[in-house]
N, C-alpha and C. Protein backbone atom coordinates (compact mmCIF):
# COMPACT_ATOMS: atom_id res chain seq x y z
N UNK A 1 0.84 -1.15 0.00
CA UNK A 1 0.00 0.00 0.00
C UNK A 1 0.90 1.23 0.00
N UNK A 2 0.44 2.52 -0.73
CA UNK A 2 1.28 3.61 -0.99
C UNK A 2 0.60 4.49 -0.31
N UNK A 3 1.34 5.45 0.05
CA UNK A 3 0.54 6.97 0.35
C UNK A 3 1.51 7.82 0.35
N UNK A 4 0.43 8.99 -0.54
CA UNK A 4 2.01 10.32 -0.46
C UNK A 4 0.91 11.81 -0.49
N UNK A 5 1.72 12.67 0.00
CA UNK A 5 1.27 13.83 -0.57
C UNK A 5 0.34 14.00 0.61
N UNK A 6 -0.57 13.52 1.71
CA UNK A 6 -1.01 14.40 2.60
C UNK A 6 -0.59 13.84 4.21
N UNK A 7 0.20 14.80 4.27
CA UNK A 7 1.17 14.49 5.75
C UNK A 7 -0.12 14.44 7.25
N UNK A 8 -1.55 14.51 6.82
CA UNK A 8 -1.88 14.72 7.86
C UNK A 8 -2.54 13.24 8.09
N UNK A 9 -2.41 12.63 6.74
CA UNK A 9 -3.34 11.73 6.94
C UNK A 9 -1.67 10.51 6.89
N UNK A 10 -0.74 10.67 6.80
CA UNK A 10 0.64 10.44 6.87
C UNK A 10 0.63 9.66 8.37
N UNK A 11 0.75 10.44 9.51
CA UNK A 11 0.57 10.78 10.36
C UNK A 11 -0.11 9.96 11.04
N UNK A 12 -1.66 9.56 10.41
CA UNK A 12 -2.88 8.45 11.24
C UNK A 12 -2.65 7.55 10.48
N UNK A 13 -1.95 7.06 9.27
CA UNK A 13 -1.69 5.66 9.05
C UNK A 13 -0.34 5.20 9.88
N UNK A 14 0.40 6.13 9.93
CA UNK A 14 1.55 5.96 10.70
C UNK A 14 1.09 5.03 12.14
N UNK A 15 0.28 5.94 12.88
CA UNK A 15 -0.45 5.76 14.16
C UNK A 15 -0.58 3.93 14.12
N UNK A 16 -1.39 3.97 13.08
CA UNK A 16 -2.36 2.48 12.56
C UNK A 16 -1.72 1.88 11.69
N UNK A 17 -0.48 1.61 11.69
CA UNK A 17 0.14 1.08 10.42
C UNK A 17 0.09 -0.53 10.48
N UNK A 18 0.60 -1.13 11.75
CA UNK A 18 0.11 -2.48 12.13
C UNK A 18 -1.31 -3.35 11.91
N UNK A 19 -2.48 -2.43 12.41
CA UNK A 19 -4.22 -2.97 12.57
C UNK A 19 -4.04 -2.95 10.60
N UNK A 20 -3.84 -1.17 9.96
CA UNK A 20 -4.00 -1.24 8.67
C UNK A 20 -3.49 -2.25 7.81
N UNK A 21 -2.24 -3.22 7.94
CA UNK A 21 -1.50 -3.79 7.17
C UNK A 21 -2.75 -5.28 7.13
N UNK A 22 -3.10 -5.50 8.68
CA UNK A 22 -3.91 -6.51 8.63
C UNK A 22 -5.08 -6.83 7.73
N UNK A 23 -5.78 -5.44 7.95
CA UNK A 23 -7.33 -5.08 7.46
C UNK A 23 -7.11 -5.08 5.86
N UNK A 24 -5.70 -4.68 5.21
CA UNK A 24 -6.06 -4.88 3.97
C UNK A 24 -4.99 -5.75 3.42
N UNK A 25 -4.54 -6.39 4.12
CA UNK A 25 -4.03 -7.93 3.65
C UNK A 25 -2.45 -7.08 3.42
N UNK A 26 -1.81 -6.12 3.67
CA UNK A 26 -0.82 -5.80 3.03
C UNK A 26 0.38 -5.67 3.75
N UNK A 27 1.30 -5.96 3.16
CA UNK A 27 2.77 -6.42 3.53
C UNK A 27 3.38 -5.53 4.31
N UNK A 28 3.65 -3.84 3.94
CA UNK A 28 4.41 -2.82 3.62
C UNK A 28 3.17 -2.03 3.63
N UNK A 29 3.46 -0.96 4.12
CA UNK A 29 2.70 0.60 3.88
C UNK A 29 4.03 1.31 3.26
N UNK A 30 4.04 2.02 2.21
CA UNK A 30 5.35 2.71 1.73
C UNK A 30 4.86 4.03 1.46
N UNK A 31 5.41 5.18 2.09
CA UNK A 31 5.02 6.49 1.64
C UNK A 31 5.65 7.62 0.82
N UNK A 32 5.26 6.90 -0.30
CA UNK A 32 6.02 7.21 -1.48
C UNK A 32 4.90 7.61 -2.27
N UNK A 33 5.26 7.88 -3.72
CA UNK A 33 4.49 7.56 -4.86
C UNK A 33 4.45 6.26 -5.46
N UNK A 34 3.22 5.87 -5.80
CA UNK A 34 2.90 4.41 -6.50
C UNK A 34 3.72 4.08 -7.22
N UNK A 35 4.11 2.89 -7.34
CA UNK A 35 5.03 2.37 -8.56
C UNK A 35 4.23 2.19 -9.79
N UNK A 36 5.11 1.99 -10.73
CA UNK A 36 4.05 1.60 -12.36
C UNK A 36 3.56 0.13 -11.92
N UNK A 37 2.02 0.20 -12.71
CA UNK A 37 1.13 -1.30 -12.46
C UNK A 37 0.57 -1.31 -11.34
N UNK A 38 0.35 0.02 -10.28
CA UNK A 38 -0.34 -0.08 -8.95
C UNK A 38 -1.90 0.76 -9.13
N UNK A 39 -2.61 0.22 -8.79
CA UNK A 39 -3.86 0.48 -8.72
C UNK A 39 -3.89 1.77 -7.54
N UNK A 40 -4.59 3.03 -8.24
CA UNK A 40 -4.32 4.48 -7.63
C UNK A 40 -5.91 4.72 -7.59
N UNK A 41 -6.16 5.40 -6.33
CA UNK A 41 -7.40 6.09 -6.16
C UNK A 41 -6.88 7.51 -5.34
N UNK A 42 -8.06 8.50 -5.67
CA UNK A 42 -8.06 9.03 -4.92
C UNK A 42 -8.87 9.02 -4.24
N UNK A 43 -9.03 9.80 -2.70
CA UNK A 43 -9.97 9.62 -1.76
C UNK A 43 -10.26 10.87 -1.11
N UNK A 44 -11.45 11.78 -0.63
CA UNK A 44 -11.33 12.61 0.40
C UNK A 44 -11.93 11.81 1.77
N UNK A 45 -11.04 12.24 2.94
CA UNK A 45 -11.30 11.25 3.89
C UNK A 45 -11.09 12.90 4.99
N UNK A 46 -12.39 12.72 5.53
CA UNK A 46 -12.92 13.37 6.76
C UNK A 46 -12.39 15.19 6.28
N UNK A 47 -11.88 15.05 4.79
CA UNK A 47 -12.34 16.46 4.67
C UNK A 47 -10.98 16.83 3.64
N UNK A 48 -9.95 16.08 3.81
CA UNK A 48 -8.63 15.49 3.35
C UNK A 48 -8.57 15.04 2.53
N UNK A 49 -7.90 15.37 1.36
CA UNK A 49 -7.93 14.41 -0.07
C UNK A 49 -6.62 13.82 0.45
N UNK A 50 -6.76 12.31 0.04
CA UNK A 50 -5.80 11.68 0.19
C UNK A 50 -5.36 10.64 -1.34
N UNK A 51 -4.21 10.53 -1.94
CA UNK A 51 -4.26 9.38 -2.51
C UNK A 51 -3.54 8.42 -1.75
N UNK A 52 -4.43 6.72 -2.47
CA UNK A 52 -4.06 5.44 -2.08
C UNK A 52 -3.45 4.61 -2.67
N UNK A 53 -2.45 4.03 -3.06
CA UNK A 53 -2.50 3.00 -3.99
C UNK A 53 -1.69 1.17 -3.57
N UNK A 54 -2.38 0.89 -3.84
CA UNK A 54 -2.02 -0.49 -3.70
C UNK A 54 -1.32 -1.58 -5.18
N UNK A 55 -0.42 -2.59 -5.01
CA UNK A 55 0.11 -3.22 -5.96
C UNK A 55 0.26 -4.74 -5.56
N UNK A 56 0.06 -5.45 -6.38
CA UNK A 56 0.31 -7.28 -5.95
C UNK A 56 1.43 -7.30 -6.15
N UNK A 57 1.77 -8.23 -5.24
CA UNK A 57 3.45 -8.57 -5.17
C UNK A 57 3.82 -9.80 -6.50
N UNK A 58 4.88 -9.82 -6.59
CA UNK A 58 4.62 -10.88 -7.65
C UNK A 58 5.09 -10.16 -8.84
């Protein structure tokens, strides 16, 4: 899972990075920009645009 670009929401995955890795099956939280071939959304979350992106390993 990726995240870049909003330090506030940086911050509460940081907090939750353990429970989050569980809840969405994922290895690594990396706070970067997505690599090529990663599935990108954006999101506004509680008021916060955030982007997400996730990639299969493999």
């Amino acid at each position: 899972m990726y995240e870049s670009e909003n330090d506030r929401i940086r911050e509460i995955l940081e907090k939750h990075e353990d429970q989050l890795k569980k809840e969405v099956l994922a290895d690594t939280v990396a706070y970067t920009d997505a690599p090529d071939g990663a599935y990108v959304k954006e999101w506004t979350v509680n008021g916060e645009r955030v982007t997400l992106a996730v990639k299969k390993r493999g």
